[in-house]
N, C-alpha and C. Protein backbone atom coordinates (compact mmCIF):
# COMPACT_ATOMS: atom_id res chain seq x y z
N UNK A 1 -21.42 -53.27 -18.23
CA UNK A 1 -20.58 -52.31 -18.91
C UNK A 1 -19.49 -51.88 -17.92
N UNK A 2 -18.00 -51.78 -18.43
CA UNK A 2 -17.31 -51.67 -17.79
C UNK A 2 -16.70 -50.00 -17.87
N UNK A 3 -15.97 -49.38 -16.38
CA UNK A 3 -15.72 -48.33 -17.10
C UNK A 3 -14.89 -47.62 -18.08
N UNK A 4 -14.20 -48.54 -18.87
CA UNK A 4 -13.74 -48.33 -19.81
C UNK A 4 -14.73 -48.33 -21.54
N UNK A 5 -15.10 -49.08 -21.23
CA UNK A 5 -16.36 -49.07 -22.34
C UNK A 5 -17.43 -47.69 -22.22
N UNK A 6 -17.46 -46.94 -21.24
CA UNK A 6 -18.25 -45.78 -20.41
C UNK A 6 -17.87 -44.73 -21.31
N UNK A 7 -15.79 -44.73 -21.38
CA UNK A 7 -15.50 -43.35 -21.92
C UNK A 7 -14.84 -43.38 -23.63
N UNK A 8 -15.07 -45.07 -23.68
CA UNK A 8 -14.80 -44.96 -25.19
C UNK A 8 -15.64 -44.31 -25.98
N UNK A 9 -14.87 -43.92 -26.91
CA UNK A 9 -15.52 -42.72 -28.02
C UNK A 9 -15.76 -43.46 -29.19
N UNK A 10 -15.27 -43.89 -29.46
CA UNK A 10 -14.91 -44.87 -30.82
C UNK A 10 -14.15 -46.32 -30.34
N UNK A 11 -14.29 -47.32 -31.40
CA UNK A 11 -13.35 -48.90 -31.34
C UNK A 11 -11.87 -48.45 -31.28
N UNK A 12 -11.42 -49.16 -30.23
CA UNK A 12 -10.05 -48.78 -30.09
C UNK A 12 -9.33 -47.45 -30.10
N UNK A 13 -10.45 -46.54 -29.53
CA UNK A 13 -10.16 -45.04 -28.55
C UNK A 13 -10.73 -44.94 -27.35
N UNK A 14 -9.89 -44.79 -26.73
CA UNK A 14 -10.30 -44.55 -25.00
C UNK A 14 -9.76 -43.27 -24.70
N UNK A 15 -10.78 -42.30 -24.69
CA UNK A 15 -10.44 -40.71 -23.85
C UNK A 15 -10.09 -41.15 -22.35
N UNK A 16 -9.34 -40.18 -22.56
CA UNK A 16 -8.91 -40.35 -20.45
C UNK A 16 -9.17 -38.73 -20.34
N UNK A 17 -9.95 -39.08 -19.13
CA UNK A 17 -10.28 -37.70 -18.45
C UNK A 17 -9.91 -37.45 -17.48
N UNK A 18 -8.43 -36.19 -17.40
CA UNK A 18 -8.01 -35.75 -16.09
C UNK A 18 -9.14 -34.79 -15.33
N UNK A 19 -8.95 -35.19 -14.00
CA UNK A 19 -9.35 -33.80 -13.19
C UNK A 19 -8.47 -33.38 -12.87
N UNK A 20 -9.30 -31.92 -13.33
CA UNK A 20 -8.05 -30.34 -13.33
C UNK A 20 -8.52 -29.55 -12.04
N UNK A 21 -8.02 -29.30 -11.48
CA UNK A 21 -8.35 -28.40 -10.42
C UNK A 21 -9.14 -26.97 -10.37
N UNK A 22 -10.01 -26.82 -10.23
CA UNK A 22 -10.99 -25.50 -10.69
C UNK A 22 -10.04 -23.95 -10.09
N UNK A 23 -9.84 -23.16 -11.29
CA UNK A 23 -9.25 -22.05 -10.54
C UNK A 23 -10.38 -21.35 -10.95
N UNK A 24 -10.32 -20.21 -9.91
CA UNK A 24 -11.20 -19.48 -10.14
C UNK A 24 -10.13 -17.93 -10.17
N UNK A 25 -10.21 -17.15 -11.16
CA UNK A 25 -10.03 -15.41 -10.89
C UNK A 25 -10.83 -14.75 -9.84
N UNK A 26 -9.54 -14.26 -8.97
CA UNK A 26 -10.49 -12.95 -8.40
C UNK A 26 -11.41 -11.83 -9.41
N UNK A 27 -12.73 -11.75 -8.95
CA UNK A 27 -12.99 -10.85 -9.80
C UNK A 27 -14.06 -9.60 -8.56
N UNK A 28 -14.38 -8.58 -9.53
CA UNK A 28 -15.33 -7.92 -8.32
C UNK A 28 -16.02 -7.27 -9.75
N UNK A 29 -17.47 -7.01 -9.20
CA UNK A 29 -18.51 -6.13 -10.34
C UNK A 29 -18.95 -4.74 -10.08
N UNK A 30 -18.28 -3.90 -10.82
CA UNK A 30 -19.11 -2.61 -10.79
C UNK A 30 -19.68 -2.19 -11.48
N UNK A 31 -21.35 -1.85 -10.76
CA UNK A 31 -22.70 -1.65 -11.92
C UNK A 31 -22.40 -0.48 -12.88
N UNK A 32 -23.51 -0.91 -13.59
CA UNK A 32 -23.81 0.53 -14.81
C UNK A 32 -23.54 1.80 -13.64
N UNK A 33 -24.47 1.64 -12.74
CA UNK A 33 -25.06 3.09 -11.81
C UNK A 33 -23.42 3.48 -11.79
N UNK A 34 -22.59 2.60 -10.90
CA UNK A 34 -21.67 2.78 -10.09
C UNK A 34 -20.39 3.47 -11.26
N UNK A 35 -20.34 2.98 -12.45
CA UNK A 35 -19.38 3.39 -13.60
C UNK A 35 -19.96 4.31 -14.08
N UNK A 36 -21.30 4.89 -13.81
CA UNK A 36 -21.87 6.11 -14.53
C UNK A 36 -21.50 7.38 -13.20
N UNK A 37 -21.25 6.81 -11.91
CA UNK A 37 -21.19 7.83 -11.49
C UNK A 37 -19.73 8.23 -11.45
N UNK A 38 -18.79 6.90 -11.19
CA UNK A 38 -17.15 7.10 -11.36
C UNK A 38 -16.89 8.20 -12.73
N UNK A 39 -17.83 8.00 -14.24
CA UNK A 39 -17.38 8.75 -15.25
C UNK A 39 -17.39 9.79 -14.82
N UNK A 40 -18.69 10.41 -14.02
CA UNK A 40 -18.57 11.67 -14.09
C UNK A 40 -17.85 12.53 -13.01
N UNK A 41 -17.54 11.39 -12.29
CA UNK A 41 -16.60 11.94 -11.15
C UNK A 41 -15.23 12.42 -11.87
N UNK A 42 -14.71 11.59 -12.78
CA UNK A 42 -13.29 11.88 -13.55
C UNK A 42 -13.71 12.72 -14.46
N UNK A 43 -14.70 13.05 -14.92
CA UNK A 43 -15.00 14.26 -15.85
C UNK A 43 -14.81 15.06 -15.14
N UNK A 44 -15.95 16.13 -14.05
CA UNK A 44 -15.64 16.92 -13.70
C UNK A 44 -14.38 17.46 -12.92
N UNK A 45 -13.27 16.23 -12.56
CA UNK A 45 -12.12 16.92 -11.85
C UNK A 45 -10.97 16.19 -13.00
N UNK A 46 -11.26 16.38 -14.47
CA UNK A 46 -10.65 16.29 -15.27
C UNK A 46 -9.28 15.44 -15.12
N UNK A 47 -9.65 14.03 -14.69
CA UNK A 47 -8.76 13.13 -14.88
C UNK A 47 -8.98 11.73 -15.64
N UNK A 48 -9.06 12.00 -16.90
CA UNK A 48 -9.56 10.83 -18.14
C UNK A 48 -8.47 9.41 -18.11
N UNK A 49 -7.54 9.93 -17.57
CA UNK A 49 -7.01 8.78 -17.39
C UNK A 49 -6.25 8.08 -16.23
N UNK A 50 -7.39 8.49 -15.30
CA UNK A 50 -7.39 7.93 -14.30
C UNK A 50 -8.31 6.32 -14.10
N UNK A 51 -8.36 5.21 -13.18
CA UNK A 51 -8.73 4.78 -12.73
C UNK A 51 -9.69 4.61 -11.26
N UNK A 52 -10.06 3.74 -10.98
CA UNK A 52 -10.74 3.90 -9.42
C UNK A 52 -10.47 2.83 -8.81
N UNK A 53 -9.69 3.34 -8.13
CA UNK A 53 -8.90 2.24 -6.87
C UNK A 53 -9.62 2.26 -5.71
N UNK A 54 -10.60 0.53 -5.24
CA UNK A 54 -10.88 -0.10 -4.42
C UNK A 54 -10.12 -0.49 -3.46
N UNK A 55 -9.98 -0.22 -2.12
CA UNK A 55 -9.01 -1.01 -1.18
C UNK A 55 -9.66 -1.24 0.45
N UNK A 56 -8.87 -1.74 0.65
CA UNK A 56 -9.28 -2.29 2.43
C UNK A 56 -8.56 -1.99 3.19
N UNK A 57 -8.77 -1.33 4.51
CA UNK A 57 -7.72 -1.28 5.71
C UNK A 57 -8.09 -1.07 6.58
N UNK A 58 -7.09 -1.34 7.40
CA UNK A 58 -7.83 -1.70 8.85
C UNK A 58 -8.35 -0.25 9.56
N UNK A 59 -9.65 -0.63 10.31
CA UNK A 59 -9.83 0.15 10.92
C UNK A 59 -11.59 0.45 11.07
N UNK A 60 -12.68 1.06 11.02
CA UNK A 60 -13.72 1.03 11.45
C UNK A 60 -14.23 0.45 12.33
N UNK A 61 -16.00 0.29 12.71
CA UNK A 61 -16.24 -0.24 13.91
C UNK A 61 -16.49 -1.63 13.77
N UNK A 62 -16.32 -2.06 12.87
CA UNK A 62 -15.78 -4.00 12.63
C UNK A 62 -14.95 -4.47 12.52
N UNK A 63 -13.18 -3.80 12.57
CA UNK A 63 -12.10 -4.03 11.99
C UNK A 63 -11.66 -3.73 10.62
N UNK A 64 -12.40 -3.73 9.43
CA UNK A 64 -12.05 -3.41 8.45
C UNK A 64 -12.64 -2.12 7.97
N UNK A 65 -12.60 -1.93 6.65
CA UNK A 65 -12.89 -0.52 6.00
C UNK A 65 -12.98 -0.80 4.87
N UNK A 66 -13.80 -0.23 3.97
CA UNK A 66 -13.93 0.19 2.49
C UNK A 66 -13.00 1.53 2.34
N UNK A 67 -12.47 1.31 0.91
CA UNK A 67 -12.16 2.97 0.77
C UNK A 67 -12.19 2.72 -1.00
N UNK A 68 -12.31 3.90 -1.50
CA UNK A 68 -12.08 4.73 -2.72
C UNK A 68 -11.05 5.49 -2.96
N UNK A 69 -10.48 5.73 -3.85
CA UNK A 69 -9.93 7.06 -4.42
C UNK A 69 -9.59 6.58 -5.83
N UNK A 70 -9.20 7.49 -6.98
CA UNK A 70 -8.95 8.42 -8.20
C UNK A 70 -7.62 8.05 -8.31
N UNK A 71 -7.10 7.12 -9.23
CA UNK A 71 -5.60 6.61 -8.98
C UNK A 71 -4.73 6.63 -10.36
N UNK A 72 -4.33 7.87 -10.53
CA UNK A 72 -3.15 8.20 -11.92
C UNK A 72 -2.22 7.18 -11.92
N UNK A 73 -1.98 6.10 -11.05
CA UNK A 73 -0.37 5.47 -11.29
C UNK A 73 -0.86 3.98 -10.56
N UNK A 74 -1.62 3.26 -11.56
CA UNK A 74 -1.87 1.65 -10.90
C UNK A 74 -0.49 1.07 -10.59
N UNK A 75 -0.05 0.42 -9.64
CA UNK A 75 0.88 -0.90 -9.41
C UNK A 75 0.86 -1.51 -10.04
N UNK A 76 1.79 -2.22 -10.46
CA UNK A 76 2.22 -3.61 -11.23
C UNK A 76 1.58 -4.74 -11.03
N UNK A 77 1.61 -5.11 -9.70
CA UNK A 77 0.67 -5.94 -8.77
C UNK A 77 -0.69 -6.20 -9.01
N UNK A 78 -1.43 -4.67 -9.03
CA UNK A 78 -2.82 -4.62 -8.96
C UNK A 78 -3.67 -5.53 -10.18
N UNK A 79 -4.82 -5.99 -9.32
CA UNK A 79 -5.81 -6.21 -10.03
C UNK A 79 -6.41 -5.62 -11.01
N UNK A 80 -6.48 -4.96 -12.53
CA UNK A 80 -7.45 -4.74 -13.12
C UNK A 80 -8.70 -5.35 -13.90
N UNK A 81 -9.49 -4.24 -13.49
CA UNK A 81 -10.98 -4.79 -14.22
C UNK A 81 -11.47 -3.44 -14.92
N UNK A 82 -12.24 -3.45 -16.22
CA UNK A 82 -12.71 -2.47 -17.06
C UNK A 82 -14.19 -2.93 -16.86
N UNK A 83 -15.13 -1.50 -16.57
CA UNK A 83 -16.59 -1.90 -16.65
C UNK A 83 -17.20 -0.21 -17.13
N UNK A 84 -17.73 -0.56 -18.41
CA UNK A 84 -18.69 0.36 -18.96
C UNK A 84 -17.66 1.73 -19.06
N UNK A 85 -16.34 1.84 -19.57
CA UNK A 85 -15.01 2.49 -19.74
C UNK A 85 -14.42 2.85 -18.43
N UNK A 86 -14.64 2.48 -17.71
CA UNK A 86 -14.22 2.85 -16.35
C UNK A 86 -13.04 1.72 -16.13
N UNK A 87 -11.70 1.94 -15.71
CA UNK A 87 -11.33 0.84 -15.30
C UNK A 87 -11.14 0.46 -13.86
N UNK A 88 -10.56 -0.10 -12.91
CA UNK A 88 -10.97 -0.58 -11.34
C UNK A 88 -9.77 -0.84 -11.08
N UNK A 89 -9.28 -0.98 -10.05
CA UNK A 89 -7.76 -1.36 -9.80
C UNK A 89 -7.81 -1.55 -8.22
N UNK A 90 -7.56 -2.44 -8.12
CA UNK A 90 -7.52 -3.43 -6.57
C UNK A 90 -6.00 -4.14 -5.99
N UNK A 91 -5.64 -4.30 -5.58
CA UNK A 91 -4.50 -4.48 -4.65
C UNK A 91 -4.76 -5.82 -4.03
N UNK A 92 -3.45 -6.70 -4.47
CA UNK A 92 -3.67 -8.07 -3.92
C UNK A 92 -4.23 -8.48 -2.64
N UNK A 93 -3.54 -7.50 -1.52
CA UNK A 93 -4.38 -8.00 -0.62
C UNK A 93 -6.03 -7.42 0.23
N UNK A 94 -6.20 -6.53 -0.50
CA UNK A 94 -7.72 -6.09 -0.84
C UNK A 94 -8.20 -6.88 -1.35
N UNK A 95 -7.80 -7.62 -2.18
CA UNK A 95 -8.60 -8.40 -3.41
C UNK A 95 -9.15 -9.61 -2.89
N UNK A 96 -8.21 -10.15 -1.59
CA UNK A 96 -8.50 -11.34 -0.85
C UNK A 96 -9.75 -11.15 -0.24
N UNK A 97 -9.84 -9.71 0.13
CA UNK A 97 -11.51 -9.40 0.87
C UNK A 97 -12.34 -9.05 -0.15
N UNK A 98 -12.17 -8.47 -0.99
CA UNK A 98 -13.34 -8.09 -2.07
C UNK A 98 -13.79 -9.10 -3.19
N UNK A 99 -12.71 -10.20 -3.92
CA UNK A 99 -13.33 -11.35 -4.38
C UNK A 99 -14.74 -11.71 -4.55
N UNK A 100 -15.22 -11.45 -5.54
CA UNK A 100 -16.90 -11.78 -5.78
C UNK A 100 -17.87 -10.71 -5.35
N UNK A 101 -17.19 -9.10 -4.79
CA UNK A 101 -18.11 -8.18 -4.48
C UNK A 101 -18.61 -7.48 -5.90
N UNK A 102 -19.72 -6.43 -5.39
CA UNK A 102 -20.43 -5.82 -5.98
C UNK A 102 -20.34 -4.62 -6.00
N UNK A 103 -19.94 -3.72 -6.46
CA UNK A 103 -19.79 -2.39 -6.10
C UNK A 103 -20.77 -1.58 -6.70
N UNK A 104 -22.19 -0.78 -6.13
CA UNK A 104 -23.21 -0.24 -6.65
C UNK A 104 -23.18 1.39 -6.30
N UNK A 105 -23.40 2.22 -7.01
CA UNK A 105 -24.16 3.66 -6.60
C UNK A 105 -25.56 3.90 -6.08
N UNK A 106 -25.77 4.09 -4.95
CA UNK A 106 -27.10 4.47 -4.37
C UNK A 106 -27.27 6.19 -4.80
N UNK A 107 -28.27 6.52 -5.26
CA UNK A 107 -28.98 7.70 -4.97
C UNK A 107 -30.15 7.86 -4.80
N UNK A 108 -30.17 8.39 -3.33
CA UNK A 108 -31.82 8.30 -3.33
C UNK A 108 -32.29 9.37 -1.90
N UNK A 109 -33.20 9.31 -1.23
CA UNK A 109 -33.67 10.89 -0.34
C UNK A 109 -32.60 11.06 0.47
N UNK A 110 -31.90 10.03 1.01
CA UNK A 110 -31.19 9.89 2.40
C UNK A 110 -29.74 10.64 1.75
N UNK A 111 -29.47 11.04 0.32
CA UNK A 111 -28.44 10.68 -0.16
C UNK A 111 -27.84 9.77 -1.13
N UNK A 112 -26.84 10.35 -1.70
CA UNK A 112 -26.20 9.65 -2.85
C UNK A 112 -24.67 8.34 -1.80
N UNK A 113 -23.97 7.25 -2.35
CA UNK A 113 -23.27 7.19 -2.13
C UNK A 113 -23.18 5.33 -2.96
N UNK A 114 -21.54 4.73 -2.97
CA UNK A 114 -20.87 3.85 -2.93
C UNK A 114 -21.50 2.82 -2.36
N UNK A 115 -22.17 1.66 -2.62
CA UNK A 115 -22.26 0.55 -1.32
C UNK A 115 -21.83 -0.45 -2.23
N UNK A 116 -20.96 -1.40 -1.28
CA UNK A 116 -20.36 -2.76 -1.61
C UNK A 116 -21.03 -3.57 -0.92
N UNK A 117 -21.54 -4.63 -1.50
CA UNK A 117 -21.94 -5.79 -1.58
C UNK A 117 -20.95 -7.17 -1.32
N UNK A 118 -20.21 -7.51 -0.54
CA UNK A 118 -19.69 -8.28 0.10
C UNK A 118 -19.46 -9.66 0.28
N UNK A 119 -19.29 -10.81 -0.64
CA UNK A 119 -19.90 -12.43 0.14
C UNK A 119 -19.21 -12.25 0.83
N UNK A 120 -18.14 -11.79 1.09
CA UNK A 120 -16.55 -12.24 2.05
C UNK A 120 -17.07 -11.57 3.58
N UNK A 121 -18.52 -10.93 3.85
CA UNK A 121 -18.32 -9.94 4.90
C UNK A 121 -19.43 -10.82 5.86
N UNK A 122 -18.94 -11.31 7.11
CA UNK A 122 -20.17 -12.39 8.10
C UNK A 122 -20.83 -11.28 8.68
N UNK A 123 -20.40 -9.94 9.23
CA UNK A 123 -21.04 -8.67 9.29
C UNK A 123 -20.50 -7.14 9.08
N UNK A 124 -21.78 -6.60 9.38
CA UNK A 124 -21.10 -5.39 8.54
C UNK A 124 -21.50 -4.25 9.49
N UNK A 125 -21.01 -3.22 9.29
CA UNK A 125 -21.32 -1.73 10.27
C UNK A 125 -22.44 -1.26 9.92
N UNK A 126 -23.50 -0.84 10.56
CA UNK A 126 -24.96 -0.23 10.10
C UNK A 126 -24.64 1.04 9.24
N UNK A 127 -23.13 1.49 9.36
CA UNK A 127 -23.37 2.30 8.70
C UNK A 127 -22.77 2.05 7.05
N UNK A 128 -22.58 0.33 6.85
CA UNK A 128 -22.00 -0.09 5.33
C UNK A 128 -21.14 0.21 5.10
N UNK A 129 -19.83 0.85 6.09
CA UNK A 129 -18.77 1.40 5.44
C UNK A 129 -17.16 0.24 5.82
N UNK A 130 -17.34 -0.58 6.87
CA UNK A 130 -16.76 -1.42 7.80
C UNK A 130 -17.37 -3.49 7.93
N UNK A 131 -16.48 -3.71 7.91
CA UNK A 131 -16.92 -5.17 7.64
C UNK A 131 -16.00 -6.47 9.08
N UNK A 132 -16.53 -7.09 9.04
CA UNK A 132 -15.82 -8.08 9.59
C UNK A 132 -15.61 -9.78 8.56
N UNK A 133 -14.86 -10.27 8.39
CA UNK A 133 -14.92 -11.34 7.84
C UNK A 133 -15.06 -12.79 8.74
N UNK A 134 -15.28 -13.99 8.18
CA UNK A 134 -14.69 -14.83 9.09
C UNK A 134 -13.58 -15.32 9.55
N UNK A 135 -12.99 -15.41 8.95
CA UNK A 135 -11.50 -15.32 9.11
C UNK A 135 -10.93 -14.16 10.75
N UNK A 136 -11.68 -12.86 10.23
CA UNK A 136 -11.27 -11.78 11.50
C UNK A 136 -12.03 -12.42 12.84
N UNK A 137 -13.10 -12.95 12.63
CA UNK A 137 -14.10 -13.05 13.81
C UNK A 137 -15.27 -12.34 13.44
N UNK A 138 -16.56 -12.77 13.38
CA UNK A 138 -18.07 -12.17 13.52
C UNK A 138 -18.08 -11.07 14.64
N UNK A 139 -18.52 -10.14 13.60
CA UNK A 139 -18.90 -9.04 15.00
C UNK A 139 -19.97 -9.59 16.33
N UNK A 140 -19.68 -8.58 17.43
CA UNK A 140 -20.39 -8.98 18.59
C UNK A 140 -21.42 -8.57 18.63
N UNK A 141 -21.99 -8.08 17.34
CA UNK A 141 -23.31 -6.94 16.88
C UNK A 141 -23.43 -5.71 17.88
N UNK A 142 -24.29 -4.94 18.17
CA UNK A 142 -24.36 -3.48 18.85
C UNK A 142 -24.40 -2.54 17.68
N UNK A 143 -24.07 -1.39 18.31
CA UNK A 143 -24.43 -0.33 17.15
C UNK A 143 -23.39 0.39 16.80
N UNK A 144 -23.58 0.80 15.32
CA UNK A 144 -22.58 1.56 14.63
C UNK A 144 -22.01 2.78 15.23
N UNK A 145 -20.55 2.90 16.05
CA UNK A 145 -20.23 3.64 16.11
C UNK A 145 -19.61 4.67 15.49
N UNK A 146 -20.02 4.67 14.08
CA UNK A 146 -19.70 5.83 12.74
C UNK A 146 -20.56 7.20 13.13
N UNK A 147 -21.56 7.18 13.68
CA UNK A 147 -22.43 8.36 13.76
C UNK A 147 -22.81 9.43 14.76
């Protein structure tokens, strides 16, 4: 059998099959927990139509940083994502580091808080707030100087 006989469909039809190049969307996930706690964060400081802007910048004890804030006026630019009415808004070049993260709400004895979940991060600050990528260089490990 030849490979033309492989992709015929029918007598005297031959499908041709391009390969397409796989794109993938940046995307990032924020849980139930994490959109249940953003709602009530914009409830009580009465901003319904606000968003929650994810971003990165330099700085902590790995080179990078997580941050948050409450964002009345998305960019043109930005990434959006809607999860459980909440919507998310990320910044292109944040988005290059956050790609495929997780964004969860912890509450529990130690405290309530934010933790991101990372593939993009080779290590991270003990205290979860700071990342290194590969691209930046693997941290030299030691201890979190956040505390």
């Amino acid at each position: 059998m030849t490979l033309a006989d492989e992709v015929r469909t029918q007598p005297d039809e031959i499908r041709t099959e391009e390969t397409q190049a796989e794109v993938v969307a940046p995307s990032i996930l924020l849980t139930a927990g994490a959109a249940a706690r953003v709602q009530r964060l914009l409830a009580e400081r009465q901003l319904a139509d606000h968003a929650l802007r994810v971003f990165i910048s330099g700085g902590g004890c790995s080179g990078l940083q997580y941050g948050m804030a409450l964002e009345g006026q998305p960019r043109e630019d930005d990434h959006r994502f809607g999860f459980n009415g909440v919507d998310v808004v990320v910044d292109p070049v944040s988005m290059d580091y956050l790609s495929g993260a997780t964004i969860d709400y912890v509450d529990d004895l130690m405290g309530g808080g934010f933790k991101i979940e990372n593939p993009n991060a080779v290590s991270s600050c003990g205290c979860g707030h700071s990342f290194k990528t590969e691209r930046d260089g693997a941290a030299s490990g030691g201890e979190c100087g956040c505390h």
